[in-house]
Protein backbone atom coordinates (compact mmCIF):
# COMPACT_ATOMS: atom_id res chain seq x y z
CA UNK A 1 0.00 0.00 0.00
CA UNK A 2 0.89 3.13 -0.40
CA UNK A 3 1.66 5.54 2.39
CA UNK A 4 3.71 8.83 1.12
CA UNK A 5 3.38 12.01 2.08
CA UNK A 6 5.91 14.78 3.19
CA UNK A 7 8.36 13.94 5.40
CA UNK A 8 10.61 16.09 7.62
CA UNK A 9 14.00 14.55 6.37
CA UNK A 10 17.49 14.25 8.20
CA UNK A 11 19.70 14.17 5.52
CA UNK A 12 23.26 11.93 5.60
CA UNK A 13 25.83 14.79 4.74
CA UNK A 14 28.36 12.90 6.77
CA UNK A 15 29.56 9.27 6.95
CA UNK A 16 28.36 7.25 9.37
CA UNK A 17 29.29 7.06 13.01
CA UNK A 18 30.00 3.51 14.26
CA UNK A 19 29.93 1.63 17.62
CA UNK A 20 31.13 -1.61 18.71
CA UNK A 21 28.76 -4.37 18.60
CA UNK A 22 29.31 -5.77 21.93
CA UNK A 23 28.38 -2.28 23.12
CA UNK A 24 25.73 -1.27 20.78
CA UNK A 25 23.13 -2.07 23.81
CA UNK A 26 21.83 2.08 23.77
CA UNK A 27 21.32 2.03 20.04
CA UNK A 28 18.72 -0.98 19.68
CA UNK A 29 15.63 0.79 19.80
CA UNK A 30 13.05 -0.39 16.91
CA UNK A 31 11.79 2.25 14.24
CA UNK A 32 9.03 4.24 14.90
CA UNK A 33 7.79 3.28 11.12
CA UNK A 34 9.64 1.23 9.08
CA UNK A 35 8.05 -0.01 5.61
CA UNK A 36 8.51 0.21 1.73
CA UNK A 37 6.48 3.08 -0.02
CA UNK A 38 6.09 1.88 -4.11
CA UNK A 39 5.49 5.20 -5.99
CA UNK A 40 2.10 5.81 -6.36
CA UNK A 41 2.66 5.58 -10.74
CA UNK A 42 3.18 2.31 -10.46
CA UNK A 43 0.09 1.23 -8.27
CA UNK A 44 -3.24 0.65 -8.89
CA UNK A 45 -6.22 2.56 -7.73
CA UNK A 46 -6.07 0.44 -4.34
CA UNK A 47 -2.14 1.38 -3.86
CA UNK A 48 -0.92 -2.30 -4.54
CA UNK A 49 2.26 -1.81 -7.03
CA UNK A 50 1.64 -3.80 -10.14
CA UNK A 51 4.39 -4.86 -12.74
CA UNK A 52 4.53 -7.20 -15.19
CA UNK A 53 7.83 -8.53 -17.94
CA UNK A 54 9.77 -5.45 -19.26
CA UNK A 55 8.65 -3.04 -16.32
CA UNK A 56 10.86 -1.47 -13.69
CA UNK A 57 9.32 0.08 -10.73
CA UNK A 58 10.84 2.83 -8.30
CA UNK A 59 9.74 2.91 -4.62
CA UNK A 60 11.36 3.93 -0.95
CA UNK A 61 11.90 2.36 2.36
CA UNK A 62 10.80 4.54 4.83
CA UNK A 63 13.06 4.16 8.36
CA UNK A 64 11.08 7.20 11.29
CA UNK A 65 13.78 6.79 14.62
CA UNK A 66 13.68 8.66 17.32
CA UNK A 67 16.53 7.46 18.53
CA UNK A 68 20.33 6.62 17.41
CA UNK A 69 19.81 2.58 16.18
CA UNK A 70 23.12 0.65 14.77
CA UNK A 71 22.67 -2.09 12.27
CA UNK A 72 25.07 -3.64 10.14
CA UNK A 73 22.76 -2.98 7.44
CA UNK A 74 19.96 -2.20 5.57
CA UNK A 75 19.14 -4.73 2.90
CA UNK A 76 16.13 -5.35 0.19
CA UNK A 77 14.86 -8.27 -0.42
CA UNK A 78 12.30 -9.25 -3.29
CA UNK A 79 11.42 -13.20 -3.84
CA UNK A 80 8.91 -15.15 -5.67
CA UNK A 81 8.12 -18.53 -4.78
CA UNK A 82 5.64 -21.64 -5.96
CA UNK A 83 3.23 -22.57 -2.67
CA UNK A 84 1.97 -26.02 -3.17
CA UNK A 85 -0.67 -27.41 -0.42
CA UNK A 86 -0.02 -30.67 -0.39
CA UNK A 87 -2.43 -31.21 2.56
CA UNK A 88 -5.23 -29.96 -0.20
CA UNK A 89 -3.62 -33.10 -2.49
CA UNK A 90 -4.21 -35.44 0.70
CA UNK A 91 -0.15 -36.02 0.40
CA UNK A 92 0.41 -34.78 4.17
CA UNK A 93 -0.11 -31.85 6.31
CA UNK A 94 2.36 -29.17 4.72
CA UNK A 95 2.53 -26.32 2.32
CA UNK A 96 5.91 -26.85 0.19
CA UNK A 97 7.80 -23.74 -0.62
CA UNK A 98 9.81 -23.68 -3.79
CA UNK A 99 11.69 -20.73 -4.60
CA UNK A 100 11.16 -18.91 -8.00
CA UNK A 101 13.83 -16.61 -7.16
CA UNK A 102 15.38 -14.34 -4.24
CA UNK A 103 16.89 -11.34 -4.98
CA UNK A 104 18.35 -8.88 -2.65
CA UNK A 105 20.26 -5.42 -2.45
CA UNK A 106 21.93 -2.94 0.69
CA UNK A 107 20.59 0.55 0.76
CA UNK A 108 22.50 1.54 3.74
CA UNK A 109 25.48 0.01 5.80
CA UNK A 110 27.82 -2.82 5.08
CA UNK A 111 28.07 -4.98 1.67
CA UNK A 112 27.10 -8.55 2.32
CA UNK A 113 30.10 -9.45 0.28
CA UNK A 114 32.11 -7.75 3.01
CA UNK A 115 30.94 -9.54 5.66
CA UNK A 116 34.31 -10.25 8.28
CA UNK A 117 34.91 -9.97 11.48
CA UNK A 118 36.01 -6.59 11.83
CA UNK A 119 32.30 -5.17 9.97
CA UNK A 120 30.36 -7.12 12.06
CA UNK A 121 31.68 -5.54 15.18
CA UNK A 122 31.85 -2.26 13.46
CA UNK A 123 28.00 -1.11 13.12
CA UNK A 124 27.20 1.89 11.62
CA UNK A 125 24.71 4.60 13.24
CA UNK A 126 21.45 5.64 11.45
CA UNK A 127 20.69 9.33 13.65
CA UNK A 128 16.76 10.10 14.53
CA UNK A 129 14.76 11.67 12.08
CA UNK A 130 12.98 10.15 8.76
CA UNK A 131 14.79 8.62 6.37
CA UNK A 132 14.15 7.54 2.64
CA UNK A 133 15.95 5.33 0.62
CA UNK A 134 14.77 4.89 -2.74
CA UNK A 135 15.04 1.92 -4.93
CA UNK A 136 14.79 0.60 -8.60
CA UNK A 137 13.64 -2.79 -9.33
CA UNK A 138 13.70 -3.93 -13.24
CA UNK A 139 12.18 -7.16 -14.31
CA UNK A 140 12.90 -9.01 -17.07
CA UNK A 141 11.24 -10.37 -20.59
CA UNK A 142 9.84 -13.68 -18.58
CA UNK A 143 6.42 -14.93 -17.63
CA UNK A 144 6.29 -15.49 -14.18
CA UNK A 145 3.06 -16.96 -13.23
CA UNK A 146 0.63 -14.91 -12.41
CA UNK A 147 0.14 -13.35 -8.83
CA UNK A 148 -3.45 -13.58 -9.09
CA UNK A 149 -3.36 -17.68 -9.02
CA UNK A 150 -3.90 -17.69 -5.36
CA UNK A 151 -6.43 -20.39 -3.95
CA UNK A 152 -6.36 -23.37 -1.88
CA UNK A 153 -4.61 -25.69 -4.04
CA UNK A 154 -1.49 -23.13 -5.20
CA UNK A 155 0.00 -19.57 -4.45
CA UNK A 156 2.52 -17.91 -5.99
CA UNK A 157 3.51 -14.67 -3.45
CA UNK A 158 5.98 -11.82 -5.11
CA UNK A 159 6.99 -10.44 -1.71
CA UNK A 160 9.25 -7.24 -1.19
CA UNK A 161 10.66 -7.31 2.39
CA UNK A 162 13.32 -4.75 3.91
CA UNK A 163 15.64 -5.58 7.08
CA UNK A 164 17.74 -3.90 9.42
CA UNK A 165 20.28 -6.82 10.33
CA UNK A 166 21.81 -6.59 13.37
CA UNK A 167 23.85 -10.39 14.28
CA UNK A 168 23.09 -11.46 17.58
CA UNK A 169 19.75 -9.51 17.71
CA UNK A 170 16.84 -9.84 16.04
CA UNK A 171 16.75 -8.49 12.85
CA UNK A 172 13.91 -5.46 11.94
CA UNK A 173 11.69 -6.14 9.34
CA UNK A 174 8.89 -4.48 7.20
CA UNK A 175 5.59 -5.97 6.35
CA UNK A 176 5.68 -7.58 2.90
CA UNK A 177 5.27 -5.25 -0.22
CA UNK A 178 2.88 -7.23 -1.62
CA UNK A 179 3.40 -6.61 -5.50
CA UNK A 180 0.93 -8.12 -8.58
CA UNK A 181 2.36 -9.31 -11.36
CA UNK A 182 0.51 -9.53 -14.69
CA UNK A 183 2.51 -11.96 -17.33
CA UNK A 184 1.86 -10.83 -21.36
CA UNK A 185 0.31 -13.40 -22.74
CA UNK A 186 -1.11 -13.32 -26.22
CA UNK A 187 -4.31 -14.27 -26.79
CA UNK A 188 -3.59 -16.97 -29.52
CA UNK A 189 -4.67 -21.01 -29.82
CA UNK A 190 -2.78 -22.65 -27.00
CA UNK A 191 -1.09 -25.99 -27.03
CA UNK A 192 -4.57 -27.53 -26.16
CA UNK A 193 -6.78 -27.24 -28.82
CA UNK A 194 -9.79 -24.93 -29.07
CA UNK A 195 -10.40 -24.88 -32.65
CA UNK A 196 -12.52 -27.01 -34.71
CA UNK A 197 -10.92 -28.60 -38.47
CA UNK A 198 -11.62 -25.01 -40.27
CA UNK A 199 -9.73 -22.80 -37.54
CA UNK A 200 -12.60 -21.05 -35.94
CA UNK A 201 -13.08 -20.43 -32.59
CA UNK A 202 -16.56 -20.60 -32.07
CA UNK A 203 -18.03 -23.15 -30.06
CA UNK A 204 -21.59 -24.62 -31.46
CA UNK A 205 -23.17 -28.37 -30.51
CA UNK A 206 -26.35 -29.76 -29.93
CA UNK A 207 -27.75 -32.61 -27.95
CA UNK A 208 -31.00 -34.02 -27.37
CA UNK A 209 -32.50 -33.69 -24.07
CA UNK A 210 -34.97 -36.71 -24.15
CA UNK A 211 -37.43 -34.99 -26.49
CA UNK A 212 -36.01 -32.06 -26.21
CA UNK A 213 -32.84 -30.35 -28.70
CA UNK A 214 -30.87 -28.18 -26.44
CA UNK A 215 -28.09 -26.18 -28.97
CA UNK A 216 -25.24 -24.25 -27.07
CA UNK A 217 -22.96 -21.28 -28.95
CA UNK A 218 -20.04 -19.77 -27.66
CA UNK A 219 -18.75 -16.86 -30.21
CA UNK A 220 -15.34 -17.13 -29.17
CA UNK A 221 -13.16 -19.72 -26.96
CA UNK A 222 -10.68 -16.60 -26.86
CA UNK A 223 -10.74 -14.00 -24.43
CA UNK A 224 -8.76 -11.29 -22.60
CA UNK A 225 -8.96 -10.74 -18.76
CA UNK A 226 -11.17 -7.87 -18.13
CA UNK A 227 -14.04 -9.24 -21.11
CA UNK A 228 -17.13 -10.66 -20.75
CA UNK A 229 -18.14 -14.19 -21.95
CA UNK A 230 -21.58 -14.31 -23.05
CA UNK A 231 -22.92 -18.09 -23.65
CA UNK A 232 -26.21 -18.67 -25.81
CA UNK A 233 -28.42 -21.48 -24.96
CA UNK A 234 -31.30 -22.52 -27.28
CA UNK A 235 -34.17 -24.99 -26.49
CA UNK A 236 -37.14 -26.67 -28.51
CA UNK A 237 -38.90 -26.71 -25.01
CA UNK A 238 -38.50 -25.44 -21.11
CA UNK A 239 -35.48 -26.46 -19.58
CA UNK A 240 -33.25 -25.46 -16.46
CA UNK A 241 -29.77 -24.75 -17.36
CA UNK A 242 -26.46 -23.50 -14.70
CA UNK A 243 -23.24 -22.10 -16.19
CA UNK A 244 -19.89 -22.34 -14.39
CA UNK A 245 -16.24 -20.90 -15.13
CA UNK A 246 -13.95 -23.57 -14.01
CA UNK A 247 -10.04 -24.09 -13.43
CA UNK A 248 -9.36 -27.53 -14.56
CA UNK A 249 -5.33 -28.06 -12.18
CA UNK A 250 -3.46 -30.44 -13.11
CA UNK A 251 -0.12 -30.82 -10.75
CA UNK A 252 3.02 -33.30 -11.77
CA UNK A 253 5.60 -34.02 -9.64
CA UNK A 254 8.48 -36.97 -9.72
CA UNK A 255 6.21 -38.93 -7.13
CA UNK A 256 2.73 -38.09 -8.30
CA UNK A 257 0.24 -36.43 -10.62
CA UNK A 258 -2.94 -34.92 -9.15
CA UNK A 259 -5.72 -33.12 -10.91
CA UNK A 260 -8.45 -30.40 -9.06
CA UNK A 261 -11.22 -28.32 -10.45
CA UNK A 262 -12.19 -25.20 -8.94
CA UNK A 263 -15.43 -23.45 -9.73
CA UNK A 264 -14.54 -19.59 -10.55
CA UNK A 265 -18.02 -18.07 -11.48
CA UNK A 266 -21.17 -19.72 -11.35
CA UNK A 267 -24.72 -18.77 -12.55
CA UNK A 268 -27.34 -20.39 -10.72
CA UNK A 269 -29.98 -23.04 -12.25
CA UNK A 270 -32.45 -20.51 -14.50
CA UNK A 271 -35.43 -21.38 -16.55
CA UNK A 272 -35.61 -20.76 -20.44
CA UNK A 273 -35.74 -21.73 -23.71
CA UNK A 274 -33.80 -19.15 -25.50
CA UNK A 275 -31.29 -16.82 -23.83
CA UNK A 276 -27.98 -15.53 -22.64
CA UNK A 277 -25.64 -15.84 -19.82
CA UNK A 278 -22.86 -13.59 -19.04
CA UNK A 279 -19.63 -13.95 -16.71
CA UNK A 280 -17.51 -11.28 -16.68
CA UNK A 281 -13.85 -12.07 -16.35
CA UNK A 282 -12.83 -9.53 -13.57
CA UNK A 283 -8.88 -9.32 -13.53
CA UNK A 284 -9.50 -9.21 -10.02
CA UNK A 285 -11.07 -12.53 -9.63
CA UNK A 286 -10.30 -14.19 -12.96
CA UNK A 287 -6.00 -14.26 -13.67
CA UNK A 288 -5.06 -15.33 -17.09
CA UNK A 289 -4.67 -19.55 -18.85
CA UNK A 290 -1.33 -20.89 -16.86
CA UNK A 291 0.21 -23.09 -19.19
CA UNK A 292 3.66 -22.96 -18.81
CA UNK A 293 4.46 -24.14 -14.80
CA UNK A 294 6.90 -25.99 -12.98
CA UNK A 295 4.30 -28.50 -11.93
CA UNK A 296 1.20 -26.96 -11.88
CA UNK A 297 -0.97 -26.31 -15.11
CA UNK A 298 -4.66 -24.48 -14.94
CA UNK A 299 -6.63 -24.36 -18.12
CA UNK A 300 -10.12 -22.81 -18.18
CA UNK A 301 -13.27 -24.56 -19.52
CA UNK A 302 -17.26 -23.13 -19.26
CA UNK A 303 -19.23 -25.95 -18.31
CA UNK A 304 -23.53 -25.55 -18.96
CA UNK A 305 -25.35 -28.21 -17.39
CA UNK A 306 -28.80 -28.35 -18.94
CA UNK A 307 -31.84 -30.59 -17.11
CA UNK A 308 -35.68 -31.23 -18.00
CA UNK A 309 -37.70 -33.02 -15.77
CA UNK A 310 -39.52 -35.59 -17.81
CA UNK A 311 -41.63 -37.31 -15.23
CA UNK A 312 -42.42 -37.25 -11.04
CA UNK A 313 -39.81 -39.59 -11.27
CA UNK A 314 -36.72 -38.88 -13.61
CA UNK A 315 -34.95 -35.64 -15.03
CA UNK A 316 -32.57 -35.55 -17.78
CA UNK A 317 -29.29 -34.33 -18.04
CA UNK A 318 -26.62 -33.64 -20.26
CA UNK A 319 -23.38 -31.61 -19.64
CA UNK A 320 -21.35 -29.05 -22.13
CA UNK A 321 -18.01 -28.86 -21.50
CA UNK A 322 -16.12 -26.10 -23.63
CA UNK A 323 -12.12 -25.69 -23.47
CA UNK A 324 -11.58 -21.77 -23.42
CA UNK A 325 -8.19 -19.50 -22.88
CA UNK A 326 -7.76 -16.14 -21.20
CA UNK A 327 -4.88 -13.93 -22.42
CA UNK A 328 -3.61 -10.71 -21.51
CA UNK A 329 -2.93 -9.08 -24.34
CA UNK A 330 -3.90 -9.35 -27.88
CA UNK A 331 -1.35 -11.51 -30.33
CA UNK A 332 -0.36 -8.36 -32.50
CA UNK A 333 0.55 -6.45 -29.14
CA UNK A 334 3.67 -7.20 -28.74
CA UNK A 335 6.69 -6.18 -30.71
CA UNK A 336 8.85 -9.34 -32.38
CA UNK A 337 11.86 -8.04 -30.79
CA UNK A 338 10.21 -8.27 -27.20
CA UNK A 339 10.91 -12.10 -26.86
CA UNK A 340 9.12 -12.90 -24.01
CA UNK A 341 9.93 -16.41 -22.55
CA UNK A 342 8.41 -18.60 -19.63
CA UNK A 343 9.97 -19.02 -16.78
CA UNK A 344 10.29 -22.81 -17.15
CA UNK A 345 12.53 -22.04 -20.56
CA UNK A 346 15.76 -23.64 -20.89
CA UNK A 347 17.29 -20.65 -21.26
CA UNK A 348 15.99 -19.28 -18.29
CA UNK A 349 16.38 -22.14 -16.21
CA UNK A 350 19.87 -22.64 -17.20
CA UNK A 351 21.18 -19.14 -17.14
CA UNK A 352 23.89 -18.65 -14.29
CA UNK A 353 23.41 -14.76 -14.59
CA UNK A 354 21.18 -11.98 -13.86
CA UNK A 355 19.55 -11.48 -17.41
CA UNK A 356 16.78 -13.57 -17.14
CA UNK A 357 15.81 -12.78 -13.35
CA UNK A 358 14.44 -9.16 -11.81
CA UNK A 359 17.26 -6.53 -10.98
CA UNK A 360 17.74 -3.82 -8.32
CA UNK A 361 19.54 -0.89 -10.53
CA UNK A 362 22.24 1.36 -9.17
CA UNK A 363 20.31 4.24 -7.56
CA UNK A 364 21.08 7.00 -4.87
CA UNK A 365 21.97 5.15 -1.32
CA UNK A 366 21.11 8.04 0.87
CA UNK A 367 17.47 9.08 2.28
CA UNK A 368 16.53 12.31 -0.02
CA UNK A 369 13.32 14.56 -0.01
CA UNK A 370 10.46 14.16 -1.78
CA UNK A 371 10.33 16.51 -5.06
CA UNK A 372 7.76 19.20 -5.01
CA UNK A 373 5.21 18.68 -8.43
CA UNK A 374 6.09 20.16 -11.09
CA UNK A 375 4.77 21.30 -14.74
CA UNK A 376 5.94 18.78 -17.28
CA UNK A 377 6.66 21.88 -19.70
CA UNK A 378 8.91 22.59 -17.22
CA UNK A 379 12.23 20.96 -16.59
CA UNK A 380 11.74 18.53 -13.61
CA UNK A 381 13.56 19.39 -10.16
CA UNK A 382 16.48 16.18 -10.11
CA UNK A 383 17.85 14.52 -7.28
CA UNK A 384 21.86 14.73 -6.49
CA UNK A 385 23.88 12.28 -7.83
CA UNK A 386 25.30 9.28 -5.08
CA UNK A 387 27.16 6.55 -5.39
CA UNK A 388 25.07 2.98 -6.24
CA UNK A 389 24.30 0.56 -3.78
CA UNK A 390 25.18 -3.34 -3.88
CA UNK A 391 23.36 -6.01 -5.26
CA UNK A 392 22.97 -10.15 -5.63
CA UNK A 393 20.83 -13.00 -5.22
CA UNK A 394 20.43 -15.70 -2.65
């Protein structure tokens, strides 16, 4: 969320004082407020920052004291990891955490890479007042899943997390910067398909209902997040018919493959013999066709159950079950020299650098004020220049 507003700043003209460790026991007092601010551009109308392959987003940690606290440092930390409930899969009692990836950067005090005995008795001093230390986080052309996947079955967190370590105490965290991110995916025919022999995309069948011919037409199987899927049900006679979006799961692991369906939207049983049903895909409640996991697939599918009672005793049923795929972005959006690939790539999973994972960029390492508005005619006010701060992955 996002919390800024003006600040009375102490600004870091000087270097650091330092203290001994072993007698650091009068500068151990928590923060007053300690969090990470995102800048409101890059948030959405309910202040959670949203990114997705290609972006970079800008944000501060906020540290308030009012008093002297030594740390050895101040370090960012942003992570993304795969949350499988196995309990859900009836394989045991525990949610398995497997990590995506686990980036991290200092924005105040000593280097990890420096780490020795000499700076971890040697704590620098961050002096009362407010301080801000902004930050620059760039990710790269890869589908990540998406952060709206979050049920029962699977969750896949992007967390932003900033620390104050101190060795031998405990450390001073932030609440998580809980970030969305929104893969590009094109809305083209996936590797399941969702054409018939000609190409199209429409869906059309009928079935008989006892004595009844129920016809079902979907215009298209193809949809972005945000539309609104409109199903058209025909009948020869009265019948009772219930539309659901469902997320067909399919997880594969080394030791087992398990398979879950869960029910998105659903339109309760109505009456008719001729009309429409709409579901609107909300981004916030509807995330985009994940076909490209570790070991967890999702594919969408509208399933219509249709039913006519033909006596006090027995009612008919029959089921439609039509494959459909949500995108994010139509498939002439993006540019041919934006190669986006999936996480699961080779080349992503095999690449020993920082290329293919998200990047903290060399940015000012000392607390600074925020700018006053100003007219974009205008030349903007600019920051002074600092040296960059450290950076690497766990």
């Amino acid at each position: 969320m996002v919390h800024r507003q003006d600040y009375p700043l102490e600004h870091m003209t000087t270097l650091p004082r330092h203290v001994d460790s072993l007698s650091s026991s009068n500068y151990k007092k928590a923060p007053v407020r300690f969090r990470i601010e995102p800048a409101p551009q890059y948030c959405n109308e309910q202040g959670h920052l949203i990114c997705s392959p290609g972006a970079l987003f800008e944000g501060v940690v906020l540290v308030q004291l009012n008093e002297p606290l030594a740390a050895v440092r101040l370090r960012l930390v942003f992570k993304l990891s795969e949350m499988l409930n196995y309990d859900a899969m009836k394989w045991g009692q525990r949610i398995i955490e497997d990590r995506i990836y686990n980036i991290r950067t200092v924005l105040w005090g000593h280097p990890s890479s420096h780490d020795n005995s000499e700076t971890t008795r040697s704590w620098p001093i961050m002096e009362p007042g407010y301080h801000l230390f902004p930050f620059t986080c760039a990710m790269p052309n890869v589908n990540y899943p998406p952060s709206t996947l979050n049920n029962s079955l699977v969750q896949y967190p992007f967390h932003m997390i900033a620390t104050l370590d101190r060795p031998g105490f405990r450390p001073f965290q932030t609440e998580p910067c809980v970030i969305t991110f929104q893969p590009k995916i094109p809305v083209i025919p996936p590797s399941l398909s969702i054409t018939d022999n000609n190409g199209k995309t429409s869906y059309h069948e009928e079935r008989q209902l006892g004595t009844i011919s129920v016809t079902v037409h979907v215009p298209t199987t193809l949809y972005h997040t945000g539309d609104i899927l409109t199903v058209s049900i025909r009948a020869t006679d009265s019948i009772v018919v219930s539309v659901s979006l469902e997320q067909h799961f399919k997880v594969t692991t080394s030791a087992f493959h398990h398979s879950k369906t869960i029910v998105v939207k659903h339109v309760d049983q109505r009456r008719m013999e001729t009309g429409e049903i709409d579901i609107p895909l909300d981004e916030q409640d509807v995330s985009p066709s994940f076909e490209y996991g570790r070991k967890v697939e999702m594919r969408y599918f509208i399933k219509v159950v249709a039913k006519s009672k033909q006596n006090t005793l027995q009612t008919k049923k029959k089921t439609f079950l039509i494959p459909i795929f949500i995108g994010t972005l139509a498939s002439d959006a993006m540019d041919q020299e934006d190669l986006i690939l999936p996480y699961t790539d080779d080349v992503v999973v095999n690449d020993t650098t920082l290329r293919t994972k998200p990047k903290f960029l060399r940015h000012q390492s000392e607390p600074l004020p925020i700018l006053p508005p100003y007219d974009p005619v205008d030349c903007p006010p600019d920051y002074c220049s600092e040296h960059g701060h450290h950076h690497d992955e766990e």
